[in-house]
N, C-alpha and C. Protein backbone atom coordinates (compact mmCIF):
# COMPACT_ATOMS: atom_id res chain seq x y z
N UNK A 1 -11.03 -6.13 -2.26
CA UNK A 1 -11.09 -4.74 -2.63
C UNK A 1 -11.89 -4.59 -3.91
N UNK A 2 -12.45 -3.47 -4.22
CA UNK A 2 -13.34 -3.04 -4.76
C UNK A 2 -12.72 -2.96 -6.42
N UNK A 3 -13.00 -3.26 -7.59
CA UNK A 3 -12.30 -3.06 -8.48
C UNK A 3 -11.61 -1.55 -8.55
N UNK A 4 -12.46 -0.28 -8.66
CA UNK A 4 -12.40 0.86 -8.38
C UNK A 4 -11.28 0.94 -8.08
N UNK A 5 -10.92 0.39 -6.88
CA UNK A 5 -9.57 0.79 -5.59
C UNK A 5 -8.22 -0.05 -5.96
N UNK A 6 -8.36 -0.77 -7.16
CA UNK A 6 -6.83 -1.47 -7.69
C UNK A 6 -6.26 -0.65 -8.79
N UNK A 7 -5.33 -0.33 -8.38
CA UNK A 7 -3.98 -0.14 -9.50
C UNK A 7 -3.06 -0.99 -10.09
N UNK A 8 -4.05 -1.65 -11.33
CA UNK A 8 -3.24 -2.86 -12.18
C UNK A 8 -2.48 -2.73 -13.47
N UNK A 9 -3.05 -1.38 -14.34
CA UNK A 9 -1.85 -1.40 -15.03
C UNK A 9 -0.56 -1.00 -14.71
N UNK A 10 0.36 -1.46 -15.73
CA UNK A 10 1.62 -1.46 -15.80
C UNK A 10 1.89 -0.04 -15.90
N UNK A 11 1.30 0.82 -16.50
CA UNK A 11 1.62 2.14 -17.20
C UNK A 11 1.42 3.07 -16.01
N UNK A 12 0.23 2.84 -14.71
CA UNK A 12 -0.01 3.04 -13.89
C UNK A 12 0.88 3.43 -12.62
N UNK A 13 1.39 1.86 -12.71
CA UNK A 13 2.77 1.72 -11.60
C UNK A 13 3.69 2.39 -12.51
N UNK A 14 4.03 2.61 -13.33
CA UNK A 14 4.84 3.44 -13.41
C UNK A 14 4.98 5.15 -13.30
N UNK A 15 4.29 5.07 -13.81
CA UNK A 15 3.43 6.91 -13.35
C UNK A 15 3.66 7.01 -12.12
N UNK A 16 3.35 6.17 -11.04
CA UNK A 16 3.59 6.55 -9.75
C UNK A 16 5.28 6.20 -8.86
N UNK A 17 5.58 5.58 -9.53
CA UNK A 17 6.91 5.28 -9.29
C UNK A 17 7.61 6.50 -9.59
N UNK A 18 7.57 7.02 -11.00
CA UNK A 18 8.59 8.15 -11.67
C UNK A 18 7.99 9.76 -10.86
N UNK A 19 6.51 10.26 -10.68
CA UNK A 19 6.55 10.74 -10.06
C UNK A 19 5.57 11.19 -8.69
N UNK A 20 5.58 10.11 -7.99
CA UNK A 20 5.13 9.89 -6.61
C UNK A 20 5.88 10.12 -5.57
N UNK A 21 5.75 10.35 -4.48
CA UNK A 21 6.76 10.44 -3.50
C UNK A 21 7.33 9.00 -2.40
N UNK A 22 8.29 9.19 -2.05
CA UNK A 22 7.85 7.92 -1.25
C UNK A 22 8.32 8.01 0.01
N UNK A 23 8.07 6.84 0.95
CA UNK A 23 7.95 7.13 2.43
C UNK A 23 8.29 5.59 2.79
N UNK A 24 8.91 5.22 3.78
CA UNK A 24 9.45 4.09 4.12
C UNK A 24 9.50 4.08 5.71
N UNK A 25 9.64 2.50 6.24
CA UNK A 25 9.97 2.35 7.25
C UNK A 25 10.69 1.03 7.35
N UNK A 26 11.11 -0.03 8.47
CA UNK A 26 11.90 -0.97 8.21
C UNK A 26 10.69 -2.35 7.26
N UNK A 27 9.80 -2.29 7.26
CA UNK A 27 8.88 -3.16 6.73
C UNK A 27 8.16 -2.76 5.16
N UNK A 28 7.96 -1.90 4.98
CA UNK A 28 7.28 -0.99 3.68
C UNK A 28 7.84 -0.10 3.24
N UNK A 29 8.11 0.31 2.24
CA UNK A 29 7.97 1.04 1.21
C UNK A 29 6.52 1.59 0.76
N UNK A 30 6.23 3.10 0.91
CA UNK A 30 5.15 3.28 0.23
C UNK A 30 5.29 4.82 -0.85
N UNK A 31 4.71 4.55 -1.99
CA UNK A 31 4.97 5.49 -2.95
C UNK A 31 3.12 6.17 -3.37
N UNK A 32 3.16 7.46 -2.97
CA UNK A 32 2.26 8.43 -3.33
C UNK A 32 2.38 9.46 -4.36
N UNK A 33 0.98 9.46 -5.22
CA UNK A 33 0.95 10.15 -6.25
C UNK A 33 -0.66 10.90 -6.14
N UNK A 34 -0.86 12.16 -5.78
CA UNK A 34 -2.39 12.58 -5.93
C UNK A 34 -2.50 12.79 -7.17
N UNK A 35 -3.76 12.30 -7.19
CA UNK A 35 -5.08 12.98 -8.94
C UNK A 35 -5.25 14.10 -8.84
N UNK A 36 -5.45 14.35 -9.97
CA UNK A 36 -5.92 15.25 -10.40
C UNK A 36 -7.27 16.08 -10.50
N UNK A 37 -8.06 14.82 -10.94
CA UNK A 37 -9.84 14.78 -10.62
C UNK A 37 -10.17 14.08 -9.46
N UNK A 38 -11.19 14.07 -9.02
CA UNK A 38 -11.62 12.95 -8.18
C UNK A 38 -11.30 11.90 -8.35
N UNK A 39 -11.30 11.13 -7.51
CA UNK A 39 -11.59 9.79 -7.80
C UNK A 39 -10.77 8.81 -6.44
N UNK A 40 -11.52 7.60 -6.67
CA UNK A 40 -11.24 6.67 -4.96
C UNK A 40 -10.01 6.55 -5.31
N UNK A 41 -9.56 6.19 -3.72
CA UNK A 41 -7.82 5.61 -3.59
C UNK A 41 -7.82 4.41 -4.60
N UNK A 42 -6.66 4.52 -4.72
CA UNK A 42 -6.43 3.34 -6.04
C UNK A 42 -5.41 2.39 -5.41
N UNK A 43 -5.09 1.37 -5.02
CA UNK A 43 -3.98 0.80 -4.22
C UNK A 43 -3.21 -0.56 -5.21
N UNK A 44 -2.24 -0.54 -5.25
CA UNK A 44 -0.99 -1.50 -6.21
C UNK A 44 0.06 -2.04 -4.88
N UNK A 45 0.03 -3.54 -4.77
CA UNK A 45 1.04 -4.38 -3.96
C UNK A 45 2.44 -4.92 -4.51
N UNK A 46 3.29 -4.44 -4.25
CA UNK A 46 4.65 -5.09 -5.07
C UNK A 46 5.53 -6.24 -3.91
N UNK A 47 5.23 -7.18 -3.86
CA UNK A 47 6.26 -8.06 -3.18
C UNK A 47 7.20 -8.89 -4.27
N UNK A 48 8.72 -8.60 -3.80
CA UNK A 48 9.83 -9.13 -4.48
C UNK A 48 9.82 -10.71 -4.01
N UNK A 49 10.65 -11.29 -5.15
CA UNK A 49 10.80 -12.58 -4.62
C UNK A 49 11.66 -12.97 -3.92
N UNK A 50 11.88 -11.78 -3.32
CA UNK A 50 13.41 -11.61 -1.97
C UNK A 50 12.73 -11.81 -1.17
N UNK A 51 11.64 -11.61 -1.07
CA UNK A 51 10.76 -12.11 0.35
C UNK A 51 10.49 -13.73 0.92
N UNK A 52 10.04 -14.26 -0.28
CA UNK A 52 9.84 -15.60 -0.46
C UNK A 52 9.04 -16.41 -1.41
N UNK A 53 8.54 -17.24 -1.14
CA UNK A 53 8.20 -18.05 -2.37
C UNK A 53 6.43 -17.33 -2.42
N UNK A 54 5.63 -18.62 -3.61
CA UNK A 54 4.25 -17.50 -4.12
C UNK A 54 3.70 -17.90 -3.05
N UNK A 55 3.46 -18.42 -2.43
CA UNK A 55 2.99 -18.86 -1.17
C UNK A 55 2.84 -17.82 -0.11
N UNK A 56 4.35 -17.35 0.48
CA UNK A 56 4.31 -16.21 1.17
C UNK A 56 3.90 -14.46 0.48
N UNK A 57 4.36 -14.46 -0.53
CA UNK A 57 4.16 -13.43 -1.69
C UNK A 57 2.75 -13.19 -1.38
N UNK A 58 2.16 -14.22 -2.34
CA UNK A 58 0.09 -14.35 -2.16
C UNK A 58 -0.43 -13.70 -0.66
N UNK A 59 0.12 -14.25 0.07
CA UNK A 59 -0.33 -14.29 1.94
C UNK A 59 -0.19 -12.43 1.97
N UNK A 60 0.84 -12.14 1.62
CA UNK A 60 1.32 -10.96 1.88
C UNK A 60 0.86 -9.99 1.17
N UNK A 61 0.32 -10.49 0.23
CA UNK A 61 0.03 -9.10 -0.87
C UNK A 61 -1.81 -9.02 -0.15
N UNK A 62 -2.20 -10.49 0.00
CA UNK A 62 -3.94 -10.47 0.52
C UNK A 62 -3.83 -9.94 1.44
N UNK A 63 -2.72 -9.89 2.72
CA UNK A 63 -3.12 -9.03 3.98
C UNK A 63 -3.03 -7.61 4.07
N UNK A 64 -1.86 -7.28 2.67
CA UNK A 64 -1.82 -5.97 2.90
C UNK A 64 -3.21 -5.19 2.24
N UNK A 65 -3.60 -6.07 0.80
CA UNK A 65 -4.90 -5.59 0.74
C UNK A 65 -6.29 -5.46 1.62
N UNK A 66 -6.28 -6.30 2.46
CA UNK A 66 -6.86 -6.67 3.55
C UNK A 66 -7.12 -5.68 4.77
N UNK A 67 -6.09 -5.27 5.15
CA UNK A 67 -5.85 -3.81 6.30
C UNK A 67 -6.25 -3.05 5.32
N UNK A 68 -5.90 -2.36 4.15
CA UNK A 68 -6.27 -1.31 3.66
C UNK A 68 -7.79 -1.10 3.26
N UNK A 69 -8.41 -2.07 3.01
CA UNK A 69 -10.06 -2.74 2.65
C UNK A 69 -10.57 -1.90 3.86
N UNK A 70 -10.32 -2.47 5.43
CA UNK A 70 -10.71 -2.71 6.78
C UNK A 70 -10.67 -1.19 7.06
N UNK A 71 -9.27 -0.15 6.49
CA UNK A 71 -9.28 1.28 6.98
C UNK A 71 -9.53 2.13 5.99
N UNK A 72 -10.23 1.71 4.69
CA UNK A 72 -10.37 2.32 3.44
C UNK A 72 -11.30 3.96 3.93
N UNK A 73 -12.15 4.37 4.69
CA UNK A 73 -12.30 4.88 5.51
C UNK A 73 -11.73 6.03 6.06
N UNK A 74 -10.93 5.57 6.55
CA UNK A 74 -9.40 6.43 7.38
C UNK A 74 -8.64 6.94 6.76
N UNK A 75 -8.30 6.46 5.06
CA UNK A 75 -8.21 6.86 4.06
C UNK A 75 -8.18 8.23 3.34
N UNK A 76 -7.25 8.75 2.65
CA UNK A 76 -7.67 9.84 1.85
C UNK A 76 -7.85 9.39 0.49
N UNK A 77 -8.51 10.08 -0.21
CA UNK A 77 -9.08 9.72 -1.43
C UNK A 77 -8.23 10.42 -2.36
N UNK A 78 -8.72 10.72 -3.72
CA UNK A 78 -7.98 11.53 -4.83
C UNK A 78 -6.25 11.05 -4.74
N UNK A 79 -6.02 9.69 -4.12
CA UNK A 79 -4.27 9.63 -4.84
C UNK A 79 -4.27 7.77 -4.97
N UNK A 80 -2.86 7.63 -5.80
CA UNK A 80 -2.82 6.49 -6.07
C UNK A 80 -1.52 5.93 -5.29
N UNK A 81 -1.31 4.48 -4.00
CA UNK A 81 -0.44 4.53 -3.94
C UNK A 81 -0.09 3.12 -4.20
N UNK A 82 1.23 2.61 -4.19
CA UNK A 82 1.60 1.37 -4.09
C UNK A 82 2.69 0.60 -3.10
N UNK A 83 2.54 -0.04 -2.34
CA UNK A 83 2.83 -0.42 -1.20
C UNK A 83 3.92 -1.63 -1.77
N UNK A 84 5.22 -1.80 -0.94
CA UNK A 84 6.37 -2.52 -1.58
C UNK A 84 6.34 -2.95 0.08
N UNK A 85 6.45 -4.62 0.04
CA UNK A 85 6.62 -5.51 1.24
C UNK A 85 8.05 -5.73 1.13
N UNK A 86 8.66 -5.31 2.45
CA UNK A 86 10.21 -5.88 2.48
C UNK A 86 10.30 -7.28 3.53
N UNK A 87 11.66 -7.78 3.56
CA UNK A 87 11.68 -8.95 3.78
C UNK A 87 11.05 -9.33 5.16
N UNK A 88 11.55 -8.28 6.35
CA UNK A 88 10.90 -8.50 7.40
C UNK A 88 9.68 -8.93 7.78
N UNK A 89 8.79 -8.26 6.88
CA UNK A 89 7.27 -8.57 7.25
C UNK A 89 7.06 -10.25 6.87
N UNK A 90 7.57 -10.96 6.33
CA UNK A 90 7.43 -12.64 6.14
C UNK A 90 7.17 -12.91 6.83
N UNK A 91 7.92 -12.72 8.62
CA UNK A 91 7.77 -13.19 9.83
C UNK A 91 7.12 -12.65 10.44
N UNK A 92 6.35 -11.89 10.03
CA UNK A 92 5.81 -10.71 11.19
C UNK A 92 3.95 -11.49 11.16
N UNK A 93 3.24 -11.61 12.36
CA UNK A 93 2.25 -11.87 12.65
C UNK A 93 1.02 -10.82 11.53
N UNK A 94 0.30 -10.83 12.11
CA UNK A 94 -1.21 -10.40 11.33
C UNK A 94 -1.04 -8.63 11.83
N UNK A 95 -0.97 -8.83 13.48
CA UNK A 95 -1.41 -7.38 13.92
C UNK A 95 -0.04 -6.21 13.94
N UNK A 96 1.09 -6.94 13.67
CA UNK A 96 2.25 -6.24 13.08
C UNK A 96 2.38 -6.01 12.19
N UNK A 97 1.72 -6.57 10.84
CA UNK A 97 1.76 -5.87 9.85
C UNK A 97 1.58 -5.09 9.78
N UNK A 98 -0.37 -5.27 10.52
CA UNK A 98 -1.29 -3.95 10.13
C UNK A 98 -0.54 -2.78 10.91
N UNK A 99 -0.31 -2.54 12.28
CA UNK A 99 0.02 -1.70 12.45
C UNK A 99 1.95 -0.86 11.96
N UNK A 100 2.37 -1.71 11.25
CA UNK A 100 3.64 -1.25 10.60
C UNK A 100 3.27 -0.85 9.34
N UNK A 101 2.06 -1.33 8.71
CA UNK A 101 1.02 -0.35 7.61
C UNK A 101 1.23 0.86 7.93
N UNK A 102 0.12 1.16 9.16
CA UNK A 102 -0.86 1.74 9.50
C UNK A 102 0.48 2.89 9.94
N UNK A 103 1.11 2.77 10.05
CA UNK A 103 2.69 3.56 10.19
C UNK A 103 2.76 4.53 9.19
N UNK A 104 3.40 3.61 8.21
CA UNK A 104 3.96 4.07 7.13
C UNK A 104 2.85 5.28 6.29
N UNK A 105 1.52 4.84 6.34
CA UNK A 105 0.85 5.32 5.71
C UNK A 105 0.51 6.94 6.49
N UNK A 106 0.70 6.60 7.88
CA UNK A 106 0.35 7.72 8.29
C UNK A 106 1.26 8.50 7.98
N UNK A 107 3.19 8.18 7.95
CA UNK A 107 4.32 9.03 7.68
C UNK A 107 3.88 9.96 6.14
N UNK A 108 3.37 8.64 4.94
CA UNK A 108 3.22 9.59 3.67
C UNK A 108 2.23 10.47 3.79
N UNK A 109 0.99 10.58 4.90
CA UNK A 109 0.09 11.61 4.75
C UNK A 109 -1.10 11.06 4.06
N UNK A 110 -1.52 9.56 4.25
CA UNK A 110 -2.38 9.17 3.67
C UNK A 110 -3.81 8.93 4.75
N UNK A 111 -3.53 9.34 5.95
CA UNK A 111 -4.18 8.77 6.83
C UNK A 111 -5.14 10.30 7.40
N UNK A 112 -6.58 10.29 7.25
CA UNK A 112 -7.41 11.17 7.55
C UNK A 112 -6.97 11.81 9.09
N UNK A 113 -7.11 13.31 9.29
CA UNK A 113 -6.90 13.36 10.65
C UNK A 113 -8.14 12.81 11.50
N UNK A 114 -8.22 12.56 12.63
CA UNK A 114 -9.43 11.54 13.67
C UNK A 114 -9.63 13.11 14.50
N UNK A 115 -10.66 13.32 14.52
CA UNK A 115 -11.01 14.18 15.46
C UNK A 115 -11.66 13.94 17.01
């Protein structure tokens, strides 16, 4: 991902935590916050170490950045969100992630309508 499109400070994730909305399903957690001005989607990965070790953590945080890279696109722009991996997804293959993403994101309203 594009530097542009990461949400790395600390001060950041918190702003969107305190007041973002959030949207869940049995695999993700996702928390939305729109800008104000323009500007590209900004995306932040939180995996707990309830999930598993850095090994699985790493795997998990690259794929979720990974689908979002692939549909950046499909995307709405002007908000910042951050995506929380729950334990389930450890076991879950490549194309279950993406589409238990591709879920969640559509529930918060992040996902362009397709005409």
């Amino acid at each position: 991902m594009h530097k542009e499109n990461r949400l790395a400070k600390r001060e950041d994730f918190q702003k969107v935590y305190r007041r973002g909305k959030s949207f869940a399903n049995h695999q993700f957690v996702v928390y939305r916050l729109e800008q104000r001005e323009p500007a590209p989607l900004r995306l932040g990965v939180s995996v707990s170490k309830k999930v598993g070790n850095a090994v699985v953590r790493n795997r998990l945080r690259r794929t979720v950045k990974e689908i979002v890279r692939l549909n950046l696109d499909r995307l709405e722009a002007n908000v910042d969100v951050i995506v929380i991996a729950r334990k389930p997804v450890a076991e879950m293959e490549y194309a279950g992630i993406q589409s238990s993403l591709l879920h969640v994101l559509k529930r918060a309203g992040l996902l362009k309508k397709t005409r």
